[in-house]
PDBML (XML) file of the C-alpha atoms, coordinates in Angstrom:
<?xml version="1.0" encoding="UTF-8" ?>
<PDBx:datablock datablockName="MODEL"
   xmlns:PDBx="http://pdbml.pdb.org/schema/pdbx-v50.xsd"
   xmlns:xsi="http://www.w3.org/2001/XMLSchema-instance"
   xsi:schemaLocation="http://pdbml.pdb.org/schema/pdbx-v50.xsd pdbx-v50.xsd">
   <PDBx:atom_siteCategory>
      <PDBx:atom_site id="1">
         <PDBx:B_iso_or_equiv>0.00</PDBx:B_iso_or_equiv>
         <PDBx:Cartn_x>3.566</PDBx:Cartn_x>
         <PDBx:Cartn_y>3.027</PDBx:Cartn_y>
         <PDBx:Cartn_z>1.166</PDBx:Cartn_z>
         <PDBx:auth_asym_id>A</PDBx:auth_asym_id>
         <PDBx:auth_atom_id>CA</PDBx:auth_atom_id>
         <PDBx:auth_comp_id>UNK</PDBx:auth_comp_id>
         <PDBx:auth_seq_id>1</PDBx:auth_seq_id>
         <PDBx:group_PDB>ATOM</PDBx:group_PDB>
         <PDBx:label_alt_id xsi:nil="true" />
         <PDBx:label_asym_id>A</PDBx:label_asym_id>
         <PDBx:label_atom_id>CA</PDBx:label_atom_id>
         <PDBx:label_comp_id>UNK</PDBx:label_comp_id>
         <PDBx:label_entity_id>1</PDBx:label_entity_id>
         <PDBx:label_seq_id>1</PDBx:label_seq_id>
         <PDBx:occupancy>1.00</PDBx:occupancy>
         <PDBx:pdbx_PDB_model_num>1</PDBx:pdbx_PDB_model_num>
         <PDBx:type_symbol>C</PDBx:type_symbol>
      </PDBx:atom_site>
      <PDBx:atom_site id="2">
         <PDBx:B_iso_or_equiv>0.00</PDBx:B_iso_or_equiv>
         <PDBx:Cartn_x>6.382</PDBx:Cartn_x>
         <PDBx:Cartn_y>5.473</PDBx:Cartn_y>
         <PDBx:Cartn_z>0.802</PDBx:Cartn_z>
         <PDBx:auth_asym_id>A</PDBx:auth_asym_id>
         <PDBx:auth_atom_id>CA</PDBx:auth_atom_id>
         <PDBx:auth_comp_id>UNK</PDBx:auth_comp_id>
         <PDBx:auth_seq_id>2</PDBx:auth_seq_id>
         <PDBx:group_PDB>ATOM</PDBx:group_PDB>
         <PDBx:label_alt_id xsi:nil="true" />
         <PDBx:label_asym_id>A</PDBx:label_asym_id>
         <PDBx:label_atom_id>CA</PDBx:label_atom_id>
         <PDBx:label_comp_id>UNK</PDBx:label_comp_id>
         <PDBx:label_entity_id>1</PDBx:label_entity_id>
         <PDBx:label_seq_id>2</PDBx:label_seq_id>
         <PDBx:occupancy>1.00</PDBx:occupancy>
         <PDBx:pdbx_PDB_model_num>1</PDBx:pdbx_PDB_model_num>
         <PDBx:type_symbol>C</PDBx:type_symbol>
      </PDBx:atom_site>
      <PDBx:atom_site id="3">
         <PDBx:B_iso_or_equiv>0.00</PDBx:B_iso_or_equiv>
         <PDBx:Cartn_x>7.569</PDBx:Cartn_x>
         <PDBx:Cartn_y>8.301</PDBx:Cartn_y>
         <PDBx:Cartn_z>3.127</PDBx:Cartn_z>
         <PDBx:auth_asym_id>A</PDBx:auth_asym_id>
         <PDBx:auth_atom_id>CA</PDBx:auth_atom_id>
         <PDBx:auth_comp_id>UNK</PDBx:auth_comp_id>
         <PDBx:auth_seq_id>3</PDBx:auth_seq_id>
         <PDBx:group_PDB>ATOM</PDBx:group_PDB>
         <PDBx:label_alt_id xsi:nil="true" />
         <PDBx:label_asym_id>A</PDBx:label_asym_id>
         <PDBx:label_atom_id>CA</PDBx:label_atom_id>
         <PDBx:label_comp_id>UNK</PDBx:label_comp_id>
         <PDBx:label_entity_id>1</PDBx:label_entity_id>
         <PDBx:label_seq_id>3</PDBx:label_seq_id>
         <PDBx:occupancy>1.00</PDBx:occupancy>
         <PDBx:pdbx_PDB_model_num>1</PDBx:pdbx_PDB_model_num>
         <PDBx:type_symbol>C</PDBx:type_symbol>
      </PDBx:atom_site>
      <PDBx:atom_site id="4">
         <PDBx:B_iso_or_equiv>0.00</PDBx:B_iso_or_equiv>
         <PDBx:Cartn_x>11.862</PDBx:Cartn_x>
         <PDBx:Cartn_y>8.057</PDBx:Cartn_y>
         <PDBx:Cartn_z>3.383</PDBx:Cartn_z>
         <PDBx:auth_asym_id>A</PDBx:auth_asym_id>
         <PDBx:auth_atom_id>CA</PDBx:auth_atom_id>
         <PDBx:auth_comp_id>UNK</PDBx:auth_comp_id>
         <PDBx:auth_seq_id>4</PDBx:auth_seq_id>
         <PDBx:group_PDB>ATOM</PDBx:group_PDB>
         <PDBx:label_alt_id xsi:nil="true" />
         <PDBx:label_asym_id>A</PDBx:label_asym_id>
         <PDBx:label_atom_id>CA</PDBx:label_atom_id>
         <PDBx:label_comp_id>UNK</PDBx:label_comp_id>
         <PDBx:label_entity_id>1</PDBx:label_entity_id>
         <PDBx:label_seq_id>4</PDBx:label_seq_id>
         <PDBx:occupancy>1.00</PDBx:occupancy>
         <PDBx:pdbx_PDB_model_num>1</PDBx:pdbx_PDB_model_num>
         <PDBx:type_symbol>C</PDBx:type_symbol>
      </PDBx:atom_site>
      <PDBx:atom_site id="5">
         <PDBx:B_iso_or_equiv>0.00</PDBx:B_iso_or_equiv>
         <PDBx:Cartn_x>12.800</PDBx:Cartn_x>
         <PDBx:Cartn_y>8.179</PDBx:Cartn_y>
         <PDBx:Cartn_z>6.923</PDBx:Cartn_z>
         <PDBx:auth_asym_id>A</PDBx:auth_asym_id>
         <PDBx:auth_atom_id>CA</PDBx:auth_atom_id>
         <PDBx:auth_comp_id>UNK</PDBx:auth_comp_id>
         <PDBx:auth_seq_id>5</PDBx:auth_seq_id>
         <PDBx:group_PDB>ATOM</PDBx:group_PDB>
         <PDBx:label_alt_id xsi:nil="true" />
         <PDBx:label_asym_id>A</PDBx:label_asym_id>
         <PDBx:label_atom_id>CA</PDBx:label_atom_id>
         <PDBx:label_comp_id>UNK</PDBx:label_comp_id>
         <PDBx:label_entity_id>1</PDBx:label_entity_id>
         <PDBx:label_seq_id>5</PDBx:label_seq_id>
         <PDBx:occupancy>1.00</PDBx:occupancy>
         <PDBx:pdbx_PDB_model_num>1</PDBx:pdbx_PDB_model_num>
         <PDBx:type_symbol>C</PDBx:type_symbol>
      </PDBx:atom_site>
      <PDBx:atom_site id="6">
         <PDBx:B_iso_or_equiv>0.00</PDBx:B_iso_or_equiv>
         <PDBx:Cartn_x>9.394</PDBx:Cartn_x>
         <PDBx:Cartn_y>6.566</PDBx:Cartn_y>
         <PDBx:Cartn_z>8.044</PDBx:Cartn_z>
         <PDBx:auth_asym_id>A</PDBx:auth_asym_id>
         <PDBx:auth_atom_id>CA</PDBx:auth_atom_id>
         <PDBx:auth_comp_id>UNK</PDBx:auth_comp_id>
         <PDBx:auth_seq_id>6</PDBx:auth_seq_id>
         <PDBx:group_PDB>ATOM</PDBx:group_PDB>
         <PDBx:label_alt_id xsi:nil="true" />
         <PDBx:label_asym_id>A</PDBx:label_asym_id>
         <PDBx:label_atom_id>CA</PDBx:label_atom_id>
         <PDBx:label_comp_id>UNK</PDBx:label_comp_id>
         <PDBx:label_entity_id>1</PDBx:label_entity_id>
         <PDBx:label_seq_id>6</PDBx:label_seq_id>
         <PDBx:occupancy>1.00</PDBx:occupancy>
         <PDBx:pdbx_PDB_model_num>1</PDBx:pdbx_PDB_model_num>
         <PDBx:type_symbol>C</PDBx:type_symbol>
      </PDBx:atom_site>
      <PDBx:atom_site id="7">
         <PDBx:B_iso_or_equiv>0.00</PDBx:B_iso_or_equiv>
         <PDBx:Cartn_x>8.134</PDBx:Cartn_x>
         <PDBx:Cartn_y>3.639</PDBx:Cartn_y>
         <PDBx:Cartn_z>6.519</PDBx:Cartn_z>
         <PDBx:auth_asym_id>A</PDBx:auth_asym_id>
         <PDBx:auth_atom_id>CA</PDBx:auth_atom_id>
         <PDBx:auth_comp_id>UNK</PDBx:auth_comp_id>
         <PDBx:auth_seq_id>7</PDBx:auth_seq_id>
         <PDBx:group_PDB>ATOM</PDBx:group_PDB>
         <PDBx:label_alt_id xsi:nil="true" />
         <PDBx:label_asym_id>A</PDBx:label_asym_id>
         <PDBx:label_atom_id>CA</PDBx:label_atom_id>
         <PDBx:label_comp_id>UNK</PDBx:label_comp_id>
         <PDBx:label_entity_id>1</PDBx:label_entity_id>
         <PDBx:label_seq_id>7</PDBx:label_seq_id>
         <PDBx:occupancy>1.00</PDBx:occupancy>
         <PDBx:pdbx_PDB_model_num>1</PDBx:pdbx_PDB_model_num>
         <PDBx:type_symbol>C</PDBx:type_symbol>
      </PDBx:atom_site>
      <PDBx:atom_site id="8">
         <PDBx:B_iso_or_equiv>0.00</PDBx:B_iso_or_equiv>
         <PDBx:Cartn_x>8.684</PDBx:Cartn_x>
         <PDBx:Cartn_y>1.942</PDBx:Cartn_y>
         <PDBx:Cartn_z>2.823</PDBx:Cartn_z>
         <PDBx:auth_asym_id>A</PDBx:auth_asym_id>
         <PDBx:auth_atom_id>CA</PDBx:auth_atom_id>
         <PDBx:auth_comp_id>UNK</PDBx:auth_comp_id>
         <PDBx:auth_seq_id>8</PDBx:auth_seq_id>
         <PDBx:group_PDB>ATOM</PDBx:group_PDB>
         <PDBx:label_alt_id xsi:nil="true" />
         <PDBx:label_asym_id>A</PDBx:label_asym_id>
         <PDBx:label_atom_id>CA</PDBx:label_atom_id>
         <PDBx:label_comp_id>UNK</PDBx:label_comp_id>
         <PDBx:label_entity_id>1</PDBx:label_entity_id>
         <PDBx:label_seq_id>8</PDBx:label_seq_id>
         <PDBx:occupancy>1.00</PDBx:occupancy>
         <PDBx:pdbx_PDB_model_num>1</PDBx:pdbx_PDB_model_num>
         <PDBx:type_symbol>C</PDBx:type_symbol>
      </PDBx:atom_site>
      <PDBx:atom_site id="9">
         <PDBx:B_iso_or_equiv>0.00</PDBx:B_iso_or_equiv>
         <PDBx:Cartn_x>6.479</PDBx:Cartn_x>
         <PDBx:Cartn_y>-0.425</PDBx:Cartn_y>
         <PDBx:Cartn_z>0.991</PDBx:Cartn_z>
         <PDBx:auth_asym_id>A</PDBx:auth_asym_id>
         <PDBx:auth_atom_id>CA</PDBx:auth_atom_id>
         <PDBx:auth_comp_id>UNK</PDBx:auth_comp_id>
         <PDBx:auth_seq_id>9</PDBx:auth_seq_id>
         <PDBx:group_PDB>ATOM</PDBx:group_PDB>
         <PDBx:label_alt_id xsi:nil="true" />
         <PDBx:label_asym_id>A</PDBx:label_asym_id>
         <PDBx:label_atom_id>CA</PDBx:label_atom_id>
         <PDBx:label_comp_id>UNK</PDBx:label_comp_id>
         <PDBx:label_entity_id>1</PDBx:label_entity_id>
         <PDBx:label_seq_id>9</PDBx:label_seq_id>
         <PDBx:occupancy>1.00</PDBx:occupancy>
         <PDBx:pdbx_PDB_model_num>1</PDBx:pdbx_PDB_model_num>
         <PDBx:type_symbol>C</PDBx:type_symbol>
      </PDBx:atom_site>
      <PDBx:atom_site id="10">
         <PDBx:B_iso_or_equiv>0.00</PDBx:B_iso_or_equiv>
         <PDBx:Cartn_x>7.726</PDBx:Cartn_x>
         <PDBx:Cartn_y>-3.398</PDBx:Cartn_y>
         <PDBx:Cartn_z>-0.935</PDBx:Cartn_z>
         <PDBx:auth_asym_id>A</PDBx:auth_asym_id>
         <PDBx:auth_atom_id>CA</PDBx:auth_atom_id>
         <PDBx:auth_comp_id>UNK</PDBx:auth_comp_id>
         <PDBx:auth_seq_id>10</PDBx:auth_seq_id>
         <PDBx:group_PDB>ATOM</PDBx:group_PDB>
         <PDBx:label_alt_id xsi:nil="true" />
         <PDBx:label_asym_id>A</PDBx:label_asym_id>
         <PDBx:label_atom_id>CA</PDBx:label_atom_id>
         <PDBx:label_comp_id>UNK</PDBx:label_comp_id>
         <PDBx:label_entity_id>1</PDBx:label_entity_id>
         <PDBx:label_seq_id>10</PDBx:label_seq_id>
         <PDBx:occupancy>1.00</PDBx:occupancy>
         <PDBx:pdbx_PDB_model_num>1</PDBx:pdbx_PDB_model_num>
         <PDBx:type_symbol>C</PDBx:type_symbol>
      </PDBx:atom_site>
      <PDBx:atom_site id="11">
         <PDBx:B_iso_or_equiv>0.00</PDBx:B_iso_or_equiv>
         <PDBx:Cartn_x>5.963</PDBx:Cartn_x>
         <PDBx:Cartn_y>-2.413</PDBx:Cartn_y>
         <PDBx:Cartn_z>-4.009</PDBx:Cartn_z>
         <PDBx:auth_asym_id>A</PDBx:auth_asym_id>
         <PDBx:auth_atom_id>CA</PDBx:auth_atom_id>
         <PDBx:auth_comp_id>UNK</PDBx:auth_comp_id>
         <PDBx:auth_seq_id>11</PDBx:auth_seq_id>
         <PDBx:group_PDB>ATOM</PDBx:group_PDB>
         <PDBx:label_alt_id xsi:nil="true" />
         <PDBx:label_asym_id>A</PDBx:label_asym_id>
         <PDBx:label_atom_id>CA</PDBx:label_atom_id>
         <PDBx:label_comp_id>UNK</PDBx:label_comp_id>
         <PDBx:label_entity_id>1</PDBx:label_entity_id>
         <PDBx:label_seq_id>11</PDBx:label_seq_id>
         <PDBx:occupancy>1.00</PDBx:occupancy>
         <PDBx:pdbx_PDB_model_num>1</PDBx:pdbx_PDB_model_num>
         <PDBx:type_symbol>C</PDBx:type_symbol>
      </PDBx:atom_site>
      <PDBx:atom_site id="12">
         <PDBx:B_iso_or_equiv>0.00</PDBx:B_iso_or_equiv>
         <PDBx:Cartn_x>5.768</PDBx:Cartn_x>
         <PDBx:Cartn_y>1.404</PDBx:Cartn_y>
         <PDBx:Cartn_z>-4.243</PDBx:Cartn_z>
         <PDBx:auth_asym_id>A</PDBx:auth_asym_id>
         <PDBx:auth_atom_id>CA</PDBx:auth_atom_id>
         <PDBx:auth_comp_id>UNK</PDBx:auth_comp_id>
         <PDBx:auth_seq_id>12</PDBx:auth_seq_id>
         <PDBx:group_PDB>ATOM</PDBx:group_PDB>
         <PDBx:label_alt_id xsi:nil="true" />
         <PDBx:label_asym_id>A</PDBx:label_asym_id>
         <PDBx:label_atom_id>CA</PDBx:label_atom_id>
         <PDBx:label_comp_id>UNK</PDBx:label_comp_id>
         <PDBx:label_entity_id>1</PDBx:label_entity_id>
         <PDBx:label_seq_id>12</PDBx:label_seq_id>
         <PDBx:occupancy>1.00</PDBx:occupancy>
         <PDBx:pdbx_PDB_model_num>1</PDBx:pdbx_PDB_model_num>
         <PDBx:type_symbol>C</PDBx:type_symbol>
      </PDBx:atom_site>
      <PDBx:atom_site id="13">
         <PDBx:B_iso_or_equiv>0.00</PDBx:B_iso_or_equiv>
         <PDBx:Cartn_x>5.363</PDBx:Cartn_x>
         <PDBx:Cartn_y>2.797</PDBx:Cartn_y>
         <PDBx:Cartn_z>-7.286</PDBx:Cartn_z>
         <PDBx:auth_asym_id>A</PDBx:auth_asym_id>
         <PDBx:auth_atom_id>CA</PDBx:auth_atom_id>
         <PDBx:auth_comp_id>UNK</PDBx:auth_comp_id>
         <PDBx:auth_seq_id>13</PDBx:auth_seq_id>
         <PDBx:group_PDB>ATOM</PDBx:group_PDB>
         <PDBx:label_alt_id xsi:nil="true" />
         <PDBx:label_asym_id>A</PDBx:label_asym_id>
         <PDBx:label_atom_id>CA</PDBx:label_atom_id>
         <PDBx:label_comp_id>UNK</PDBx:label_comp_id>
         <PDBx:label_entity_id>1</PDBx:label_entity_id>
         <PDBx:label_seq_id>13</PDBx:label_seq_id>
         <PDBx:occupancy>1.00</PDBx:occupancy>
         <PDBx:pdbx_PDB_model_num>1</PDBx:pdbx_PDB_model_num>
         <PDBx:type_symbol>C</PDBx:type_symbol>
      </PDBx:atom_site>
      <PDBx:atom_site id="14">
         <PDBx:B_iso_or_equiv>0.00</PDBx:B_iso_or_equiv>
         <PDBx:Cartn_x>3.373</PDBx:Cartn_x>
         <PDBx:Cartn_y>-0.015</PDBx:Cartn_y>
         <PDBx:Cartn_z>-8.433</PDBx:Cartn_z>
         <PDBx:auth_asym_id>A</PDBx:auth_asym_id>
         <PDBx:auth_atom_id>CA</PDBx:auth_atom_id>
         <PDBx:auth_comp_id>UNK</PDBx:auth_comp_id>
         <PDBx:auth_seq_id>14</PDBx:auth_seq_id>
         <PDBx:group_PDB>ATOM</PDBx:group_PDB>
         <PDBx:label_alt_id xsi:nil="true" />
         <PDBx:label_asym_id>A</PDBx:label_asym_id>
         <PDBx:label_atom_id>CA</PDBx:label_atom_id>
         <PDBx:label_comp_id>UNK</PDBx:label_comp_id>
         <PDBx:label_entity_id>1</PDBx:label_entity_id>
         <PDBx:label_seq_id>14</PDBx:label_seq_id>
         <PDBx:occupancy>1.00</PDBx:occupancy>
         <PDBx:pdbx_PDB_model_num>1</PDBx:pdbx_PDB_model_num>
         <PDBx:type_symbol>C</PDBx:type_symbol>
      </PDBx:atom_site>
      <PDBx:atom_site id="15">
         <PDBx:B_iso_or_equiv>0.00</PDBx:B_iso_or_equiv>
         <PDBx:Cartn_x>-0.733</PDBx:Cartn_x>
         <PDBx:Cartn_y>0.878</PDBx:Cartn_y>
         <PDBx:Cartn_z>-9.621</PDBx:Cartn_z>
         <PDBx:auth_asym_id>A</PDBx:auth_asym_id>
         <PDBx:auth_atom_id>CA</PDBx:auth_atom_id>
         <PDBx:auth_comp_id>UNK</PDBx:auth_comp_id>
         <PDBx:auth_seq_id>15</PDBx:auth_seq_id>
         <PDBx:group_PDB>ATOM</PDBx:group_PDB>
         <PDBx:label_alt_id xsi:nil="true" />
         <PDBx:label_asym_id>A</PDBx:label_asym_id>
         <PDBx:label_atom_id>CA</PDBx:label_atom_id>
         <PDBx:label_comp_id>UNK</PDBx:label_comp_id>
         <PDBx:label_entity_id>1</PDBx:label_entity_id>
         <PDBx:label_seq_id>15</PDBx:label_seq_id>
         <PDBx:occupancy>1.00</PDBx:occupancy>
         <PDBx:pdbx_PDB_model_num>1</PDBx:pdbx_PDB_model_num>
         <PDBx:type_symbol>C</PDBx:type_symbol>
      </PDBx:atom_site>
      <PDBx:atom_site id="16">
         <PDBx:B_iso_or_equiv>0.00</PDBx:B_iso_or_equiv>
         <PDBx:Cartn_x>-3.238</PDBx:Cartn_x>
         <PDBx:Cartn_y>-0.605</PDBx:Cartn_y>
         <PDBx:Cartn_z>-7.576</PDBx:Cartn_z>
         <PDBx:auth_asym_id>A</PDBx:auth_asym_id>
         <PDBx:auth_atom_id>CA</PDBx:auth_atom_id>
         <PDBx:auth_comp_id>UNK</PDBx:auth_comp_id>
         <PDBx:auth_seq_id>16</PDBx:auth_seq_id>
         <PDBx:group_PDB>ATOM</PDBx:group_PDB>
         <PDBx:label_alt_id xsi:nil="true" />
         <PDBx:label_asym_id>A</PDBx:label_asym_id>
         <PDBx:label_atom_id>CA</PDBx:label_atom_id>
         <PDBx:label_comp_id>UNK</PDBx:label_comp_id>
         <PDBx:label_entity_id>1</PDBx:label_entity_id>
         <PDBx:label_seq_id>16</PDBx:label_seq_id>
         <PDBx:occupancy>1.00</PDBx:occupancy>
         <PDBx:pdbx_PDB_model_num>1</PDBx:pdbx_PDB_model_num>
         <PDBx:type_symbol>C</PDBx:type_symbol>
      </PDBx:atom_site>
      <PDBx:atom_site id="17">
         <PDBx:B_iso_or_equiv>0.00</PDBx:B_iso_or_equiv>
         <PDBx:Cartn_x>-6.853</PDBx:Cartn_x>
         <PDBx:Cartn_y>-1.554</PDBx:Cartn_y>
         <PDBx:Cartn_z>-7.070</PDBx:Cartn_z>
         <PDBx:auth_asym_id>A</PDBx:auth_asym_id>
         <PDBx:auth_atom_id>CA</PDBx:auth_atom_id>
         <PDBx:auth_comp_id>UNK</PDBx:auth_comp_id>
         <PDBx:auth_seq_id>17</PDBx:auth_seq_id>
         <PDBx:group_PDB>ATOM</PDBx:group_PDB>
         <PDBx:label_alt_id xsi:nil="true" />
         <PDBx:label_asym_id>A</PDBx:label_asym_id>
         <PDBx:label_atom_id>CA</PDBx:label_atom_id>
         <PDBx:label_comp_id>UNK</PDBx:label_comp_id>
         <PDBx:label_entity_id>1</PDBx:label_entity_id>
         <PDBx:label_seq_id>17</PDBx:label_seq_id>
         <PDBx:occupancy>1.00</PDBx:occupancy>
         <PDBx:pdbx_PDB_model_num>1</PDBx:pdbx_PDB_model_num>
         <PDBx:type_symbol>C</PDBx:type_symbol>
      </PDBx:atom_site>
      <PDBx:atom_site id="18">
         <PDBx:B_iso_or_equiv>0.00</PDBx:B_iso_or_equiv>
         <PDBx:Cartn_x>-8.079</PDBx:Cartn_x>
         <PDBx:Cartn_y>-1.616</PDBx:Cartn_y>
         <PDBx:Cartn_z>-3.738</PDBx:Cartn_z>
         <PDBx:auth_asym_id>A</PDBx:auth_asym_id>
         <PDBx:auth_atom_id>CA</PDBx:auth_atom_id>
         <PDBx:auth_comp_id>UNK</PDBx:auth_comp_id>
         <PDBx:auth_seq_id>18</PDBx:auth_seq_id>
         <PDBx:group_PDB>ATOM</PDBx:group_PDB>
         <PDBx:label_alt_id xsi:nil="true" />
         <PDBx:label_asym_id>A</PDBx:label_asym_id>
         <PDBx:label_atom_id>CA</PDBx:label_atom_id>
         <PDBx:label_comp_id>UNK</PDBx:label_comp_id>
         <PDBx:label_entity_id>1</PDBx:label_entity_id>
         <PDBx:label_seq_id>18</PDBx:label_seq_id>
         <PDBx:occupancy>1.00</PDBx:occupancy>
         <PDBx:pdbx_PDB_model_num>1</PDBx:pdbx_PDB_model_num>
         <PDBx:type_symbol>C</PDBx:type_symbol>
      </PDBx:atom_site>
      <PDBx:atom_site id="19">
         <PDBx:B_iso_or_equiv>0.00</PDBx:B_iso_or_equiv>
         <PDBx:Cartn_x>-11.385</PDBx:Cartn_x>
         <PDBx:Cartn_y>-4.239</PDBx:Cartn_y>
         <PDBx:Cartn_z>-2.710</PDBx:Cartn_z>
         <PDBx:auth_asym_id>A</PDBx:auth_asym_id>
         <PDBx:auth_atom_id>CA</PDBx:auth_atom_id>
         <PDBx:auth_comp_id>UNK</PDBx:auth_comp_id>
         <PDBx:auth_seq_id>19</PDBx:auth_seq_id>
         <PDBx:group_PDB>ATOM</PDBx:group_PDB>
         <PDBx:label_alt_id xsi:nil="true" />
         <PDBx:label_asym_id>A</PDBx:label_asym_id>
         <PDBx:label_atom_id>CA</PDBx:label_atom_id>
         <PDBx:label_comp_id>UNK</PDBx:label_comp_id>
         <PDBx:label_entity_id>1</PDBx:label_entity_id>
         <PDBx:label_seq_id>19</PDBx:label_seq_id>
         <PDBx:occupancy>1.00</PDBx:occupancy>
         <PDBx:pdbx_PDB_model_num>1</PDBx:pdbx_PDB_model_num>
         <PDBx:type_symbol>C</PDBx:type_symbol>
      </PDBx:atom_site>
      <PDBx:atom_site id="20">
         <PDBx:B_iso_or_equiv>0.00</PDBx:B_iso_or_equiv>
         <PDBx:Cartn_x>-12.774</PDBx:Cartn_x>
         <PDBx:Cartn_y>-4.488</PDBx:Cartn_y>
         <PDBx:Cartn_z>0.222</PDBx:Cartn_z>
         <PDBx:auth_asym_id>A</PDBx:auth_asym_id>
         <PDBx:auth_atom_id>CA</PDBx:auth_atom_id>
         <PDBx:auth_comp_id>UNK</PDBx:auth_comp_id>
         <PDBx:auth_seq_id>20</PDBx:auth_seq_id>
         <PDBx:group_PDB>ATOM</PDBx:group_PDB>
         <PDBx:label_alt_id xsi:nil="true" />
         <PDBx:label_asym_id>A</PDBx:label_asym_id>
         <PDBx:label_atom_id>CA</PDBx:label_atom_id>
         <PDBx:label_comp_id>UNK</PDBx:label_comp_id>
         <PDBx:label_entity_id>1</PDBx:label_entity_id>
         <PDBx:label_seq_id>20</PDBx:label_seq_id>
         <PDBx:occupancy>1.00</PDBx:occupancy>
         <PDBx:pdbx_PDB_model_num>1</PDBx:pdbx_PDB_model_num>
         <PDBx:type_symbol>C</PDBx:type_symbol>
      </PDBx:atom_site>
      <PDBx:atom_site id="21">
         <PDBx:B_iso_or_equiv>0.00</PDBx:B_iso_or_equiv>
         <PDBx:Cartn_x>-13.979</PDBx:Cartn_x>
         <PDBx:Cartn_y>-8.011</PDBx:Cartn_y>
         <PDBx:Cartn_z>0.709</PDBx:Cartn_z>
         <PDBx:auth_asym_id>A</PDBx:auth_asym_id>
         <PDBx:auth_atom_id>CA</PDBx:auth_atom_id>
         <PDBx:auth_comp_id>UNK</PDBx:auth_comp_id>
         <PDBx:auth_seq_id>21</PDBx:auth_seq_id>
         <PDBx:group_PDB>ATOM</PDBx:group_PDB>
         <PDBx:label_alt_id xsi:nil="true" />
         <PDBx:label_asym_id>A</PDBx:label_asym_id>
         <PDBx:label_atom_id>CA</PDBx:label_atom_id>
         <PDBx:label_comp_id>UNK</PDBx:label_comp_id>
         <PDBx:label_entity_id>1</PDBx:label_entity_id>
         <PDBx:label_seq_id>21</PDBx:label_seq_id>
         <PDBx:occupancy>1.00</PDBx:occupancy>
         <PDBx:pdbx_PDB_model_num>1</PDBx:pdbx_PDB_model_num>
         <PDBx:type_symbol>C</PDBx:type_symbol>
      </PDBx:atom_site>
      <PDBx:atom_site id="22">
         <PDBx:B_iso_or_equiv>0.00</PDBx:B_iso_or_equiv>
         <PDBx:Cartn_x>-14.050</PDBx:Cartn_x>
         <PDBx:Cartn_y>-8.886</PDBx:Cartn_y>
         <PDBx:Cartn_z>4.291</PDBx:Cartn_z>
         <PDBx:auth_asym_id>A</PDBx:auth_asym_id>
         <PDBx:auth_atom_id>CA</PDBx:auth_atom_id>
         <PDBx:auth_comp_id>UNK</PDBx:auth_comp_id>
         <PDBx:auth_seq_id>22</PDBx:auth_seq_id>
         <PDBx:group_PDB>ATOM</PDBx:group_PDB>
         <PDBx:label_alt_id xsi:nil="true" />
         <PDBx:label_asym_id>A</PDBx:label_asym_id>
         <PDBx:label_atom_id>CA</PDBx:label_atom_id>
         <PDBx:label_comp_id>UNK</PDBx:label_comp_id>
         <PDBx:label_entity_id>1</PDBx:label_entity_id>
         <PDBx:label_seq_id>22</PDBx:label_seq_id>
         <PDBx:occupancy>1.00</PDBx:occupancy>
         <PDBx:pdbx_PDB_model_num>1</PDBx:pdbx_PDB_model_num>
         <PDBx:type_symbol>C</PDBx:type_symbol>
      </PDBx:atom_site>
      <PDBx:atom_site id="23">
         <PDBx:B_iso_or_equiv>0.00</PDBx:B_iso_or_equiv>
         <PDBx:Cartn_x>-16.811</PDBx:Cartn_x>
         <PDBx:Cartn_y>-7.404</PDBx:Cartn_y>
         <PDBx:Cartn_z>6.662</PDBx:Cartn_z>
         <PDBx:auth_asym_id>A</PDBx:auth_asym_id>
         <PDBx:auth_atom_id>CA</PDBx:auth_atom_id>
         <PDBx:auth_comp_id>UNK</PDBx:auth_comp_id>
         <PDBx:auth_seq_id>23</PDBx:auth_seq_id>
         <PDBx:group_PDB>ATOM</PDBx:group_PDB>
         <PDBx:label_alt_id xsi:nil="true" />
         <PDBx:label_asym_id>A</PDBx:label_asym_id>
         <PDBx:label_atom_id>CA</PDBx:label_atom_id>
         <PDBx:label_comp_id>UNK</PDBx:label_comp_id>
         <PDBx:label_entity_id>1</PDBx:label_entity_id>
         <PDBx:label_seq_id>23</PDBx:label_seq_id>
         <PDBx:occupancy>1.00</PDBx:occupancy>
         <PDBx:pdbx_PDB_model_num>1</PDBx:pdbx_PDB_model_num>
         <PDBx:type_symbol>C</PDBx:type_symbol>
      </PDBx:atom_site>
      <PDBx:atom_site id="24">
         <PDBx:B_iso_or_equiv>0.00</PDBx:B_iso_or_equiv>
         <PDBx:Cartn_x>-15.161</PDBx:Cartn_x>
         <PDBx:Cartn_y>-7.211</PDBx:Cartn_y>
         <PDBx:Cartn_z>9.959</PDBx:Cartn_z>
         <PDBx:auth_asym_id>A</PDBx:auth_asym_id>
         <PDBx:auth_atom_id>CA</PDBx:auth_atom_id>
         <PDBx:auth_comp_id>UNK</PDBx:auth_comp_id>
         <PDBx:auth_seq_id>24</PDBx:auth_seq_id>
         <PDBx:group_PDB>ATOM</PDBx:group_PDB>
         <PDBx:label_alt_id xsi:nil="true" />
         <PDBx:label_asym_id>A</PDBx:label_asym_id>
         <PDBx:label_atom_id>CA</PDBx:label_atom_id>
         <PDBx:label_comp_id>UNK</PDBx:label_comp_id>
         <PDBx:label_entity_id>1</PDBx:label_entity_id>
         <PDBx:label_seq_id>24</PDBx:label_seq_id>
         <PDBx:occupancy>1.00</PDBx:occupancy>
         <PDBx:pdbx_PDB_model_num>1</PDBx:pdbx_PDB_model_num>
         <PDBx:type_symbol>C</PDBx:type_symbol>
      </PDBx:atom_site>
   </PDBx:atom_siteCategory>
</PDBx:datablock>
């Protein structure tokens, strides 16, 4: 995530992929 003033990720500006994996 990034949004100064609010919250900032650890790894922004990194690419991702994004799997869903679990069923809740």
């Amino acid at each position: 995530g990034f949004k100064p003033g609010k919250l900032i990720g650890t790894a922004y500006r990194a690419n991702y992929l994004l799997a869903k994996t679990e069923n809740t």
